[in-house]
C-alpha atoms as a PDB file:
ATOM      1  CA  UNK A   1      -5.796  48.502 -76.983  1.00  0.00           C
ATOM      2  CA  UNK A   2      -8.607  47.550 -74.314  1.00  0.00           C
ATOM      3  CA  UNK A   3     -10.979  44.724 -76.008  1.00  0.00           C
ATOM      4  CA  UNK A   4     -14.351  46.270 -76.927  1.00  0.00           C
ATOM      5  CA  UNK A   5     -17.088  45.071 -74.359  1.00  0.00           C
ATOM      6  CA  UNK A   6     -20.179  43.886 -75.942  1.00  0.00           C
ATOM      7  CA  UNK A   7     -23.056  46.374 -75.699  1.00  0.00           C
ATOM      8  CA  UNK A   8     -26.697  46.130 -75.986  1.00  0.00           C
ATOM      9  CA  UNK A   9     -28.636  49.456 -77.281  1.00  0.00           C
ATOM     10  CA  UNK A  10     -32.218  49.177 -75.395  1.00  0.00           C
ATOM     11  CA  UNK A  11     -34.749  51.764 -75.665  1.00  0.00           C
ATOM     12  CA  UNK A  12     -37.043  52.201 -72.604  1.00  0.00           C
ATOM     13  CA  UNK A  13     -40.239  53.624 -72.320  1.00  0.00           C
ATOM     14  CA  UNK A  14     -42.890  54.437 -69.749  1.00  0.00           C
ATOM     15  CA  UNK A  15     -45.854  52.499 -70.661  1.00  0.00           C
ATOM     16  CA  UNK A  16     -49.164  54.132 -71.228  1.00  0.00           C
ATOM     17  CA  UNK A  17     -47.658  57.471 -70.201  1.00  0.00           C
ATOM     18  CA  UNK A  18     -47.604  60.271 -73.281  1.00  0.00           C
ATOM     19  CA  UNK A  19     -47.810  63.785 -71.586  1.00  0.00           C
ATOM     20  CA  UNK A  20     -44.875  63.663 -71.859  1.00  0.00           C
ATOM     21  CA  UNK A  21     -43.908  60.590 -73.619  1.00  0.00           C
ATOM     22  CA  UNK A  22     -40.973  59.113 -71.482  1.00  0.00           C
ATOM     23  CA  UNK A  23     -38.214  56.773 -72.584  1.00  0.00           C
ATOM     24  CA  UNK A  24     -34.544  56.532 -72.737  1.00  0.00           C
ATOM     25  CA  UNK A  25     -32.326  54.932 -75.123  1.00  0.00           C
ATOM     26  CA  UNK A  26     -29.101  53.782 -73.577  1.00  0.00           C
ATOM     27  CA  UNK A  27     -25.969  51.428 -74.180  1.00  0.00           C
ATOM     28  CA  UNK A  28     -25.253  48.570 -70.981  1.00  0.00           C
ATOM     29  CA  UNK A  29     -23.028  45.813 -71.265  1.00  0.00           C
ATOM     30  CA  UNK A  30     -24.409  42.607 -72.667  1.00  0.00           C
ATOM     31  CA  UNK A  31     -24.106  40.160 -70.192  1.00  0.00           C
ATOM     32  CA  UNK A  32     -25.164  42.074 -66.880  1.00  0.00           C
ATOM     33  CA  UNK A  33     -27.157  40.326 -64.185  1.00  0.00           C
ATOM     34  CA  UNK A  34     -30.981  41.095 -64.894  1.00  0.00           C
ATOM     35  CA  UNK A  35     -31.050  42.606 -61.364  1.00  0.00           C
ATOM     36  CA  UNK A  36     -28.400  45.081 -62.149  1.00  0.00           C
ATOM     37  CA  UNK A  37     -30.591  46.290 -64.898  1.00  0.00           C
ATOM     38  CA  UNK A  38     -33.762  46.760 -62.929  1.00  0.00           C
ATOM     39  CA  UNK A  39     -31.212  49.283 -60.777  1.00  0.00           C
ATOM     40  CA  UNK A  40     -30.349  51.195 -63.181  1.00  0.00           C
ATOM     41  CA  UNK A  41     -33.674  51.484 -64.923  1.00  0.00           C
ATOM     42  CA  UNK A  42     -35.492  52.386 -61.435  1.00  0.00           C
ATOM     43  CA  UNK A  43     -32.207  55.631 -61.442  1.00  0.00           C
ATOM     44  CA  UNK A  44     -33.179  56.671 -65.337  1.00  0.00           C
ATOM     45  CA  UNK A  45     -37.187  56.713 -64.119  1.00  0.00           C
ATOM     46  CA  UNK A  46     -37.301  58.043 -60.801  1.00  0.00           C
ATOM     47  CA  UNK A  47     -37.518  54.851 -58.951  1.00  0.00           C
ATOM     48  CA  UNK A  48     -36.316  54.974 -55.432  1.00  0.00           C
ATOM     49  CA  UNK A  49     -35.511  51.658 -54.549  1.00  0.00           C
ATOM     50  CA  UNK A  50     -38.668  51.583 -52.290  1.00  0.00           C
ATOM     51  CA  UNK A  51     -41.055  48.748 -53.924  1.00  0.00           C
ATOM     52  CA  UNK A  52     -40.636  45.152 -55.317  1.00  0.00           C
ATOM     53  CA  UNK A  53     -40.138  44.830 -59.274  1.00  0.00           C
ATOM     54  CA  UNK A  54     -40.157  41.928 -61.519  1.00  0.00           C
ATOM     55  CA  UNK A  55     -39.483  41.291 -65.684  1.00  0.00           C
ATOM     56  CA  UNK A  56     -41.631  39.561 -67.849  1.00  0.00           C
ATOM     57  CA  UNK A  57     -41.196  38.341 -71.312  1.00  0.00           C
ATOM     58  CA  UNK A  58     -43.519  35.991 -73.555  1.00  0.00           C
ATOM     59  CA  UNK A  59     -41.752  32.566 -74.915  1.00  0.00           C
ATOM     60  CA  UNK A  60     -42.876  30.466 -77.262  1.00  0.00           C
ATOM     61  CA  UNK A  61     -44.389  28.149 -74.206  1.00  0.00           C
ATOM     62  CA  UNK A  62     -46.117  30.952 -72.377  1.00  0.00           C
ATOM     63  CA  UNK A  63     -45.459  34.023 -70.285  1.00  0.00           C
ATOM     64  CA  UNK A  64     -41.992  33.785 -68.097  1.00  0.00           C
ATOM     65  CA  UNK A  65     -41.997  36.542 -64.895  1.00  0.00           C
ATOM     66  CA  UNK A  66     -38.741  36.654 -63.085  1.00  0.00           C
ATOM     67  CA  UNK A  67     -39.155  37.519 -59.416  1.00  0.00           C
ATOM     68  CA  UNK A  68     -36.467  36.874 -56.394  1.00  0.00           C
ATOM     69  CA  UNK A  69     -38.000  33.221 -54.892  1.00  0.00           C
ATOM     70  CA  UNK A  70     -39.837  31.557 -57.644  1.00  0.00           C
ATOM     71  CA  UNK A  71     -40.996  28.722 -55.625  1.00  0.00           C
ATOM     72  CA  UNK A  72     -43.114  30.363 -53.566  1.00  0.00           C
ATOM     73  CA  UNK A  73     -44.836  31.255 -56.740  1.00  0.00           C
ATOM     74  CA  UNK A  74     -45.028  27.852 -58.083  1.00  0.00           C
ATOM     75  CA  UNK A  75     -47.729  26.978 -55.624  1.00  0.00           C
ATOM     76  CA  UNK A  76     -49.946  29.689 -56.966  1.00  0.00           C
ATOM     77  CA  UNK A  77     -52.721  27.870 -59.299  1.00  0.00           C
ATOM     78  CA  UNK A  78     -53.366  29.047 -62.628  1.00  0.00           C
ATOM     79  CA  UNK A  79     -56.638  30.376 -63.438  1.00  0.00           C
ATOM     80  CA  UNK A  80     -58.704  28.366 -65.782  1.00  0.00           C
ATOM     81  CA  UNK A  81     -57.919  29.178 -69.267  1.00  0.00           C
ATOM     82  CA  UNK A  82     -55.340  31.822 -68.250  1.00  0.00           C
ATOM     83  CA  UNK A  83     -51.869  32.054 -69.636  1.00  0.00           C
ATOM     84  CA  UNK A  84     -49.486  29.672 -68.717  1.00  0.00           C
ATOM     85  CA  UNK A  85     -46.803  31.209 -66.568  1.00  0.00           C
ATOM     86  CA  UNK A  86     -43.564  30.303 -65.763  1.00  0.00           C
ATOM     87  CA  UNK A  87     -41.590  32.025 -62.954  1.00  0.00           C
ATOM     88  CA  UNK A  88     -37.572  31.800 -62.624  1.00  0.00           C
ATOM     89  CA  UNK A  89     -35.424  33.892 -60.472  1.00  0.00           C
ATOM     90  CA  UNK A  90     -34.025  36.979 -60.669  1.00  0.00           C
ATOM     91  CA  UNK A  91     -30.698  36.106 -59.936  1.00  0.00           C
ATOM     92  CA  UNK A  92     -30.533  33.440 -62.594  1.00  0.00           C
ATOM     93  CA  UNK A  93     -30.892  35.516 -65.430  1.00  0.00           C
ATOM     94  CA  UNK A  94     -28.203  37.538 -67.428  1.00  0.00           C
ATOM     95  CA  UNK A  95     -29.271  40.050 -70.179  1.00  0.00           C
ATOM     96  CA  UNK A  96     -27.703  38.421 -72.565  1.00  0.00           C
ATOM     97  CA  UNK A  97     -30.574  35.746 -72.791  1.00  0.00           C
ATOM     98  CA  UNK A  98     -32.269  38.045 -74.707  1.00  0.00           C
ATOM     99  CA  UNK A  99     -31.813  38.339 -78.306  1.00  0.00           C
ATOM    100  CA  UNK A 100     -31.161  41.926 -80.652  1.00  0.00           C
ATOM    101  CA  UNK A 101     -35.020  42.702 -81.476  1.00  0.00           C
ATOM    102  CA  UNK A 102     -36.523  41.076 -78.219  1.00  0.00           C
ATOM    103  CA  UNK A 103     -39.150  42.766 -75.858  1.00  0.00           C
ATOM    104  CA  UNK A 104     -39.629  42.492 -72.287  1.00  0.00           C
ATOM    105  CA  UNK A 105     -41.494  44.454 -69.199  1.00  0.00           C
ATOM    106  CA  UNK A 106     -40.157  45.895 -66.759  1.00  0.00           C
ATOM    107  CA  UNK A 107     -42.408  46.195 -63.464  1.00  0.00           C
ATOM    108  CA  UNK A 108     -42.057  48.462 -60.635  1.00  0.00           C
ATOM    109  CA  UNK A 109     -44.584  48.679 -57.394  1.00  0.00           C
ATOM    110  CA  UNK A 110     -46.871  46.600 -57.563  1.00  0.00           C
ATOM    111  CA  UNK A 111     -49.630  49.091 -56.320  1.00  0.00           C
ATOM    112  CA  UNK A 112     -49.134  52.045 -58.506  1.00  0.00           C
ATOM    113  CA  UNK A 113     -48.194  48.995 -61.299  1.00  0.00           C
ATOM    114  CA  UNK A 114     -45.592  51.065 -62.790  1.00  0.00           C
ATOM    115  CA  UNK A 115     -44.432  49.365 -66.539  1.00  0.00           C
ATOM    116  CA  UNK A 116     -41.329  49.747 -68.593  1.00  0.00           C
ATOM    117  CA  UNK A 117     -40.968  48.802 -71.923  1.00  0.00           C
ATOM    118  CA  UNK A 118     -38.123  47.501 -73.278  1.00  0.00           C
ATOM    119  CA  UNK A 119     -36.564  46.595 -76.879  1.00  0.00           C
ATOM    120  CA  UNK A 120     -32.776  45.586 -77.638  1.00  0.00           C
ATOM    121  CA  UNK A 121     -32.364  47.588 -80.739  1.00  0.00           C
ATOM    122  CA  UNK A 122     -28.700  46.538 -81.379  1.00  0.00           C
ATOM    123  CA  UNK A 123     -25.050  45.078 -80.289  1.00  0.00           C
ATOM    124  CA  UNK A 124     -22.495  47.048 -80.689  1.00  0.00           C
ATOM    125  CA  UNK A 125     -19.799  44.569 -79.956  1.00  0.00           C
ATOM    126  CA  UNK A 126     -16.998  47.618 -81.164  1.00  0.00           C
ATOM    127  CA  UNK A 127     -18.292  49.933 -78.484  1.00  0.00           C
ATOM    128  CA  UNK A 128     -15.951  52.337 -76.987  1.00  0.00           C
ATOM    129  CA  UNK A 129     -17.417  53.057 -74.120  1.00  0.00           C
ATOM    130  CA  UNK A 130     -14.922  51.611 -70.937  1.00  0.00           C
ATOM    131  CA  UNK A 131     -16.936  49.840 -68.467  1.00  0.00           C
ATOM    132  CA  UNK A 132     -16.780  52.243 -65.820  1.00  0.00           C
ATOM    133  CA  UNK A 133     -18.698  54.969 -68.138  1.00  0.00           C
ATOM    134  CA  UNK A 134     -21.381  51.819 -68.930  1.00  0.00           C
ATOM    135  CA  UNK A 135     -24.448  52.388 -68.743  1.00  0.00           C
ATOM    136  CA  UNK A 136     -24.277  55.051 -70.855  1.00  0.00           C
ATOM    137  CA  UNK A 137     -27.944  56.914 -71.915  1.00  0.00           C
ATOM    138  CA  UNK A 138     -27.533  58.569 -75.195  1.00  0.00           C
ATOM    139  CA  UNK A 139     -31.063  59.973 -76.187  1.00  0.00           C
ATOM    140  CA  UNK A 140     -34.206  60.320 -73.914  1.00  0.00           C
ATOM    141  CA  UNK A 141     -37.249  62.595 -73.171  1.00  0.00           C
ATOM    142  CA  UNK A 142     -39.042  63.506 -70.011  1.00  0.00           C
ATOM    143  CA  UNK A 143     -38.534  63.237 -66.150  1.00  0.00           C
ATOM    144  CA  UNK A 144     -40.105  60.034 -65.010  1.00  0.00           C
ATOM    145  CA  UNK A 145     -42.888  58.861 -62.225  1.00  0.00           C
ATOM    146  CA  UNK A 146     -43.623  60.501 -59.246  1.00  0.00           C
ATOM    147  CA  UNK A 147     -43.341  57.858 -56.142  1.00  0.00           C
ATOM    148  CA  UNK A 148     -46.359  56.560 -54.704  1.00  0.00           C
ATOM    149  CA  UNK A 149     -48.515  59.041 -56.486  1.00  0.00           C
ATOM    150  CA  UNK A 150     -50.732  56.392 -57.726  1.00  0.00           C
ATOM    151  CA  UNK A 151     -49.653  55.445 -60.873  1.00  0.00           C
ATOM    152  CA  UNK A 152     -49.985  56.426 -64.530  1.00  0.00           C
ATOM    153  CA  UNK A 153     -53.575  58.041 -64.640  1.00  0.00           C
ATOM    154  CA  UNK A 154     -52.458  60.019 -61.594  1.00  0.00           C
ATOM    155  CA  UNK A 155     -48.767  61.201 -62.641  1.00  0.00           C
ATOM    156  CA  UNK A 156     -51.008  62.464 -65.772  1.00  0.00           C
ATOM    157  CA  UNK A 157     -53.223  64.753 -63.309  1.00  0.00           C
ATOM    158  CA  UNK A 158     -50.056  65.954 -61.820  1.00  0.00           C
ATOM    159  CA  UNK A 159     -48.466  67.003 -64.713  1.00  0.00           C
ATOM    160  CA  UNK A 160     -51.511  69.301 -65.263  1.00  0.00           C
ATOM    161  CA  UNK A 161     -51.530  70.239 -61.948  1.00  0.00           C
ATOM    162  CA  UNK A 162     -47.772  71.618 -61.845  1.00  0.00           C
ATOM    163  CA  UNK A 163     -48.662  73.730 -65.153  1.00  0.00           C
ATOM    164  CA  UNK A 164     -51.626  75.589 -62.935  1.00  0.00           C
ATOM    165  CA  UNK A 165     -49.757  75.960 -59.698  1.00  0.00           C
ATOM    166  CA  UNK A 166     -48.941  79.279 -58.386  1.00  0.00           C
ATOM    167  CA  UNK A 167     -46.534  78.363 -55.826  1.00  0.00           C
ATOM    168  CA  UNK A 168     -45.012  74.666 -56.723  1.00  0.00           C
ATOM    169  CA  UNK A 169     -42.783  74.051 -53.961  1.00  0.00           C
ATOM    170  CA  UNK A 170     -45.751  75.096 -51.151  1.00  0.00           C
ATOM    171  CA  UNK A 171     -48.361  72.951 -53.188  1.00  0.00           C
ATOM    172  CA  UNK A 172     -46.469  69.968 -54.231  1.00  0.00           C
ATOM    173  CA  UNK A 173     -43.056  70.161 -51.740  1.00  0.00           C
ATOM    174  CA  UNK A 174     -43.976  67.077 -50.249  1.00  0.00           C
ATOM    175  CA  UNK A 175     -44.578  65.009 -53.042  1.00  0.00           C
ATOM    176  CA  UNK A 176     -41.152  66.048 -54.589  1.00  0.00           C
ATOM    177  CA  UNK A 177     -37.610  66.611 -53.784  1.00  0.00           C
ATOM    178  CA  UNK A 178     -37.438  69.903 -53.403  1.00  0.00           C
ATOM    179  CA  UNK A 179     -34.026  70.870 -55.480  1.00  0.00           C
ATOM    180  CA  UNK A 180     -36.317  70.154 -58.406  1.00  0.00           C
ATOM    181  CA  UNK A 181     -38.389  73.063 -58.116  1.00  0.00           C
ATOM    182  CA  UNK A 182     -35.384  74.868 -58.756  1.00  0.00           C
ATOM    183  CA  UNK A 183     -34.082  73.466 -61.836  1.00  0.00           C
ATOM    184  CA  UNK A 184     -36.192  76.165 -63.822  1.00  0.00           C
ATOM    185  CA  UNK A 185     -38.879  78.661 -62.947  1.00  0.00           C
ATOM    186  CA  UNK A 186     -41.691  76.071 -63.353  1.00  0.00           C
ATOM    187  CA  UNK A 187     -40.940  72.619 -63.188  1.00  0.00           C
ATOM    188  CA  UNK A 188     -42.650  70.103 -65.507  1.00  0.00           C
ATOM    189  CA  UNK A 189     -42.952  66.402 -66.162  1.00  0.00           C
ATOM    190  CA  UNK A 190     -40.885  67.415 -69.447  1.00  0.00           C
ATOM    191  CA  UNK A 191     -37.698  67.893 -67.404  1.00  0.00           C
ATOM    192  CA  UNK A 192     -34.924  65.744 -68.820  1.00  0.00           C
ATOM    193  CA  UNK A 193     -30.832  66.240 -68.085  1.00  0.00           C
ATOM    194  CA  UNK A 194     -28.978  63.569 -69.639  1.00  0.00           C
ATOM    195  CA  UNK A 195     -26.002  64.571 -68.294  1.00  0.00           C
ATOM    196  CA  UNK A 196     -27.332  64.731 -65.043  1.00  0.00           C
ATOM    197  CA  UNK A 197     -28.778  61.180 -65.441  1.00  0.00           C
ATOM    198  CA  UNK A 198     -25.538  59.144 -66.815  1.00  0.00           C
ATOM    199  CA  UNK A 199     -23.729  61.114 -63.718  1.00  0.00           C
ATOM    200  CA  UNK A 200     -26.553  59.743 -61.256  1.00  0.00           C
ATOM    201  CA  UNK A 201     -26.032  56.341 -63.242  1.00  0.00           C
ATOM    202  CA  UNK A 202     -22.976  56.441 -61.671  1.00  0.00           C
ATOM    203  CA  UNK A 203     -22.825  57.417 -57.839  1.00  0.00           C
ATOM    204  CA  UNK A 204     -26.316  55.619 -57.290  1.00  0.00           C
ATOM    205  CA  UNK A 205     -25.964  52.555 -58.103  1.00  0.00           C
ATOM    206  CA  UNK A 206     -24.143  51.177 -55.265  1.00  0.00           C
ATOM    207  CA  UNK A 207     -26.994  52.488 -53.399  1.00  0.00           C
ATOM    208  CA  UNK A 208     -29.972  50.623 -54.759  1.00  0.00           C
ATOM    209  CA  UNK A 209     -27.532  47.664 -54.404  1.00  0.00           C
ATOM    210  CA  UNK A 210     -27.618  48.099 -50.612  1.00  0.00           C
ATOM    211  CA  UNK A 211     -31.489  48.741 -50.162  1.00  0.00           C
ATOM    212  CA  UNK A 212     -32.755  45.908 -52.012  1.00  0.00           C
ATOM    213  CA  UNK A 213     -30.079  43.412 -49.837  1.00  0.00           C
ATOM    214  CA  UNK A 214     -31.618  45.430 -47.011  1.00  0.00           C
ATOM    215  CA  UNK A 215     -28.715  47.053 -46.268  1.00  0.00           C
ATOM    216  CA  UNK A 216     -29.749  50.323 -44.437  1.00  0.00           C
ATOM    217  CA  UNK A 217     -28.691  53.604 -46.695  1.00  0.00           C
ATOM    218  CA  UNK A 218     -26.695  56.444 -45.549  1.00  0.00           C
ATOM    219  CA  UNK A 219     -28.235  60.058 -45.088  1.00  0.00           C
ATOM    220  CA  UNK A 220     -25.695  60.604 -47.556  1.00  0.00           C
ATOM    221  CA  UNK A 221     -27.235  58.703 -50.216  1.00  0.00           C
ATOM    222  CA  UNK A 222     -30.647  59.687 -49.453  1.00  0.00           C
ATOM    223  CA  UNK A 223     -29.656  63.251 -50.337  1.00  0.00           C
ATOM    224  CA  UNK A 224     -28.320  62.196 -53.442  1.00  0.00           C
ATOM    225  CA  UNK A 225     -30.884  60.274 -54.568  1.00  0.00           C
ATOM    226  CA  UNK A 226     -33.073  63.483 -53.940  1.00  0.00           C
ATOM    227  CA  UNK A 227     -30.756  65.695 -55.537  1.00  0.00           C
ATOM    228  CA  UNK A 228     -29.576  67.586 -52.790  1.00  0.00           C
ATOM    229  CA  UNK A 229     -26.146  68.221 -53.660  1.00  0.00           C
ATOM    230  CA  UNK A 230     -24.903  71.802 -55.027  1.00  0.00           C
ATOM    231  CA  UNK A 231     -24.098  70.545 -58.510  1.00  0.00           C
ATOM    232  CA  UNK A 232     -23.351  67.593 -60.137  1.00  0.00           C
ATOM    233  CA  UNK A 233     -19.708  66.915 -61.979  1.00  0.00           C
ATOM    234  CA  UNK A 234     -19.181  65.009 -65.823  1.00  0.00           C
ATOM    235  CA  UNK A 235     -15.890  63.313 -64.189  1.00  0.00           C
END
Protein backbone atom coordinates (compact mmCIF):
# COMPACT_ATOMS: atom_id res chain seq x y z
CA UNK A 1 0.00 0.00 0.00
CA UNK A 2 1.08 3.61 -1.32
CA UNK A 3 2.30 5.76 1.90
CA UNK A 4 -0.34 8.40 2.75
CA UNK A 5 0.94 11.95 1.61
CA UNK A 6 0.56 14.55 4.17
CA UNK A 7 -2.34 16.92 3.49
CA UNK A 8 -3.23 20.29 4.62
CA UNK A 9 -7.19 21.18 4.72
CA UNK A 10 -7.21 25.17 3.96
CA UNK A 11 -10.30 27.05 3.61
CA UNK A 12 -10.16 30.08 1.23
CA UNK A 13 -12.19 32.93 1.04
CA UNK A 14 -12.67 36.08 -0.99
CA UNK A 15 -12.10 38.89 1.28
CA UNK A 16 -14.66 41.56 1.77
CA UNK A 17 -16.83 39.94 -0.90
CA UNK A 18 -20.45 38.49 0.56
CA UNK A 19 -22.98 38.65 -2.41
CA UNK A 20 -22.17 35.83 -2.74
CA UNK A 21 -19.85 34.87 -0.07
CA UNK A 22 -16.94 33.01 -1.92
CA UNK A 23 -14.52 30.45 -0.53
CA UNK A 24 -13.37 27.00 -1.07
CA UNK A 25 -12.24 24.44 1.24
CA UNK A 26 -9.76 22.07 -0.30
CA UNK A 27 -7.05 19.32 0.58
CA UNK A 28 -3.12 20.09 -1.12
CA UNK A 29 -0.18 18.35 -0.15
CA UNK A 30 1.76 19.72 2.77
CA UNK A 31 4.94 20.59 1.60
CA UNK A 32 4.20 22.30 -1.90
CA UNK A 33 6.21 25.28 -3.07
CA UNK A 34 4.22 28.52 -1.97
CA UNK A 35 4.19 29.44 -5.70
CA UNK A 36 2.42 26.32 -6.66
CA UNK A 37 -0.27 27.33 -4.31
CA UNK A 38 -0.82 30.84 -5.56
CA UNK A 39 -1.55 28.71 -9.09
CA UNK A 40 -3.91 26.86 -8.00
CA UNK A 41 -5.73 29.39 -5.89
CA UNK A 42 -5.71 32.03 -8.95
CA UNK A 43 -7.70 28.43 -11.06
CA UNK A 44 -10.34 27.98 -7.90
CA UNK A 45 -11.02 32.11 -8.12
CA UNK A 46 -10.98 33.03 -11.58
CA UNK A 47 -7.52 34.31 -11.76
CA UNK A 48 -5.98 34.24 -15.15
CA UNK A 49 -2.49 34.28 -14.65
CA UNK A 50 -2.44 37.95 -15.92
CA UNK A 51 -1.19 40.14 -12.74
CA UNK A 52 1.58 39.89 -10.05
CA UNK A 53 0.52 38.25 -6.55
CA UNK A 54 2.25 38.04 -3.32
CA UNK A 55 1.43 36.22 0.45
CA UNK A 56 1.57 37.85 3.56
CA UNK A 57 1.47 36.57 7.02
CA UNK A 58 2.08 38.43 10.51
CA UNK A 59 5.09 36.89 12.81
CA UNK A 60 5.76 37.56 16.02
CA UNK A 61 8.55 40.29 14.68
CA UNK A 62 6.28 42.03 12.23
CA UNK A 63 4.52 41.57 8.92
CA UNK A 64 6.50 39.03 6.37
CA UNK A 65 5.25 39.58 2.37
CA UNK A 66 6.72 37.06 0.04
CA UNK A 67 7.22 38.45 -3.46
CA UNK A 68 9.65 36.96 -6.39
CA UNK A 69 13.03 39.44 -5.79
CA UNK A 70 12.98 40.58 -2.26
CA UNK A 71 15.93 42.73 -2.54
CA UNK A 72 14.67 45.10 -4.61
CA UNK A 73 12.22 45.59 -1.85
CA UNK A 74 14.68 45.90 0.84
CA UNK A 75 15.64 49.33 -0.35
CA UNK A 76 12.13 50.56 0.12
CA UNK A 77 12.11 52.74 3.54
CA UNK A 78 9.64 52.13 6.08
CA UNK A 79 7.27 54.74 6.91
CA UNK A 80 7.61 56.27 10.27
CA UNK A 81 5.79 54.34 12.80
CA UNK A 82 4.54 51.81 10.21
CA UNK A 83 4.76 48.09 10.58
CA UNK A 84 7.86 46.52 10.30
CA UNK A 85 8.04 44.42 7.18
CA UNK A 86 10.03 41.77 6.18
CA UNK A 87 10.09 40.51 2.55
CA UNK A 88 11.51 36.88 1.50
CA UNK A 89 11.05 35.20 -1.75
CA UNK A 90 8.62 33.33 -3.22
CA UNK A 91 10.58 30.58 -4.19
CA UNK A 92 11.99 30.03 -0.74
CA UNK A 93 8.99 29.16 0.91
CA UNK A 94 7.18 25.70 1.20
CA UNK A 95 3.64 25.46 2.74
CA UNK A 96 4.61 23.51 5.20
CA UNK A 97 6.11 26.56 7.18
CA UNK A 98 2.90 27.19 8.22
CA UNK A 99 1.41 25.61 11.14
CA UNK A 100 -2.47 23.71 11.49
CA UNK A 101 -4.52 26.95 12.69
CA UNK A 102 -2.27 29.62 10.87
CA UNK A 103 -3.60 32.55 8.63
CA UNK A 104 -2.14 34.14 5.73
CA UNK A 105 -3.23 36.53 2.58
CA UNK A 106 -3.23 35.80 -0.47
CA UNK A 107 -2.88 38.87 -3.00
CA UNK A 108 -3.73 39.06 -6.54
CA UNK A 109 -3.40 42.39 -8.93
CA UNK A 110 -2.24 44.81 -7.38
CA UNK A 111 -4.73 47.39 -8.97
CA UNK A 112 -8.04 45.78 -8.45
CA UNK A 113 -6.12 44.53 -4.88
CA UNK A 114 -7.81 41.30 -5.03
CA UNK A 115 -7.39 39.32 -1.26
CA UNK A 116 -7.65 35.72 -0.29
CA UNK A 117 -7.96 34.51 2.95
CA UNK A 118 -6.54 31.63 4.10
CA UNK A 119 -6.66 29.20 7.31
CA UNK A 120 -5.02 25.57 7.60
CA UNK A 121 -7.85 23.91 9.35
CA UNK A 122 -6.16 20.44 9.59
CA UNK A 123 -3.46 17.59 8.49
CA UNK A 124 -4.66 14.75 7.44
CA UNK A 125 -1.45 12.84 7.30
CA UNK A 126 -3.84 9.36 6.43
CA UNK A 127 -5.24 11.03 3.36
CA UNK A 128 -6.17 8.92 0.50
CA UNK A 129 -6.13 11.06 -2.01
CA UNK A 130 -2.98 9.93 -4.69
CA UNK A 131 -1.03 12.86 -5.65
CA UNK A 132 -2.13 13.15 -9.05
CA UNK A 133 -5.93 13.80 -7.80
CA UNK A 134 -4.17 16.57 -5.16
CA UNK A 135 -5.44 19.42 -4.92
CA UNK A 136 -8.55 18.19 -4.27
CA UNK A 137 -11.60 21.00 -3.37
CA UNK A 138 -14.18 19.35 -1.31
CA UNK A 139 -16.76 22.13 -0.30
CA UNK A 140 -17.07 25.72 -1.77
CA UNK A 141 -19.64 28.45 -2.76
CA UNK A 142 -19.75 30.96 -5.54
CA UNK A 143 -17.93 31.71 -8.90
CA UNK A 144 -15.09 34.04 -8.17
CA UNK A 145 -13.77 37.70 -9.50
CA UNK A 146 -14.30 39.05 -12.66
CA UNK A 147 -10.72 40.16 -14.29
CA UNK A 148 -9.85 43.64 -14.33
CA UNK A 149 -13.31 44.72 -13.40
CA UNK A 150 -12.03 46.83 -10.68
CA UNK A 151 -12.08 45.00 -7.75
CA UNK A 152 -14.41 44.03 -4.91
CA UNK A 153 -16.86 47.11 -4.75
CA UNK A 154 -17.17 46.69 -8.51
CA UNK A 155 -17.60 42.71 -8.90
CA UNK A 156 -20.50 43.65 -6.23
CA UNK A 157 -22.21 46.13 -8.91
CA UNK A 158 -21.85 43.42 -11.41
CA UNK A 159 -23.43 40.87 -9.68
CA UNK A 160 -26.51 43.20 -9.55
CA UNK A 161 -26.10 44.09 -12.85
CA UNK A 162 -26.26 40.37 -14.35
CA UNK A 163 -29.61 39.86 -12.18
CA UNK A 164 -31.24 43.03 -14.30
CA UNK A 165 -29.84 42.21 -17.69
CA UNK A 166 -32.07 41.32 -20.46
CA UNK A 167 -29.64 40.00 -22.81
CA UNK A 168 -26.29 38.88 -20.74
CA UNK A 169 -24.10 37.74 -23.37
CA UNK A 170 -24.78 41.22 -25.65
CA UNK A 171 -24.36 43.38 -22.37
CA UNK A 172 -21.59 41.76 -20.56
CA UNK A 173 -19.89 39.29 -23.56
CA UNK A 174 -16.85 41.11 -23.32
CA UNK A 175 -16.23 41.14 -19.85
CA UNK A 176 -16.80 37.28 -19.68
CA UNK A 177 -16.03 34.12 -21.38
CA UNK A 178 -18.76 33.55 -23.19
CA UNK A 179 -19.46 29.56 -22.52
CA UNK A 180 -20.55 30.92 -19.16
CA UNK A 181 -23.58 32.49 -20.24
CA UNK A 182 -24.60 29.19 -21.11
CA UNK A 183 -24.16 27.24 -18.08
CA UNK A 184 -27.87 28.18 -17.07
CA UNK A 185 -30.49 30.58 -18.35
CA UNK A 186 -29.11 33.50 -16.27
CA UNK A 187 -25.79 33.39 -15.07
CA UNK A 188 -24.89 34.68 -11.58
CA UNK A 189 -21.94 35.35 -9.33
CA UNK A 190 -23.51 32.24 -7.34
CA UNK A 191 -22.29 29.80 -10.01
CA UNK A 192 -20.16 27.11 -8.43
CA UNK A 193 -19.21 23.41 -10.16
CA UNK A 194 -16.92 21.62 -8.04
CA UNK A 195 -16.49 19.08 -10.28
CA UNK A 196 -15.78 21.31 -12.91
CA UNK A 197 -13.18 23.10 -10.71
CA UNK A 198 -11.00 19.96 -9.31
CA UNK A 199 -11.09 18.91 -13.27
CA UNK A 200 -9.73 22.53 -14.22
CA UNK A 201 -7.32 21.97 -11.11
CA UNK A 202 -5.98 19.57 -13.18
CA UNK A 203 -5.37 20.46 -16.99
CA UNK A 204 -4.52 24.19 -15.94
CA UNK A 205 -2.02 24.09 -13.97
CA UNK A 206 0.77 23.48 -16.24
CA UNK A 207 -0.48 26.52 -17.83
CA UNK A 208 -0.14 29.19 -15.20
CA UNK A 209 3.28 27.48 -14.74
CA UNK A 210 4.29 28.66 -18.23
CA UNK A 211 2.83 32.33 -18.07
CA UNK A 212 4.30 33.39 -14.95
CA UNK A 213 8.06 31.95 -16.34
CA UNK A 214 6.91 33.94 -19.36
CA UNK A 215 6.54 31.19 -21.33
CA UNK A 216 4.05 32.21 -24.14
CA UNK A 217 0.59 30.00 -23.82
CA UNK A 218 -0.96 28.03 -26.49
CA UNK A 219 -4.41 29.04 -28.13
CA UNK A 220 -5.12 25.81 -26.76
CA UNK A 221 -4.85 26.74 -23.27
CA UNK A 222 -6.37 30.02 -23.64
CA UNK A 223 -9.59 28.25 -24.63
CA UNK A 224 -9.45 26.21 -21.74
CA UNK A 225 -8.87 28.57 -19.37
CA UNK A 226 -12.08 30.31 -20.85
CA UNK A 227 -14.00 27.29 -20.91
CA UNK A 228 -14.33 26.73 -24.39
CA UNK A 229 -14.28 23.15 -24.64
CA UNK A 230 -17.63 20.99 -25.27
CA UNK A 231 -17.60 19.36 -21.85
CA UNK A 232 -15.39 18.63 -19.30
CA UNK A 233 -14.49 14.75 -18.17
CA UNK A 234 -14.09 13.38 -14.09
CA UNK A 235 -11.08 11.06 -15.49
Amino acid sequence: MAKPIPTYIIKAALKDFRSPTTWRRFKIKKNLPITELAYYLEIMFEMYAEHQYDFTYQSDDGLVVMVNNPEEYSMVPSFPGGPKIKYVGLNDFRLNYFNVGDEFLFRYDFGDGWEIKLKIEQLDDQNELSAKNLPRIIAGKGFGIVENIGGVDALKEFGRDLKRSDNQLVDFGTMLPEPLFYVADVFTLNYYNQDELNWRLKRLIRYYRQAYDGIEISNHAIDLIERYYPEFKLS
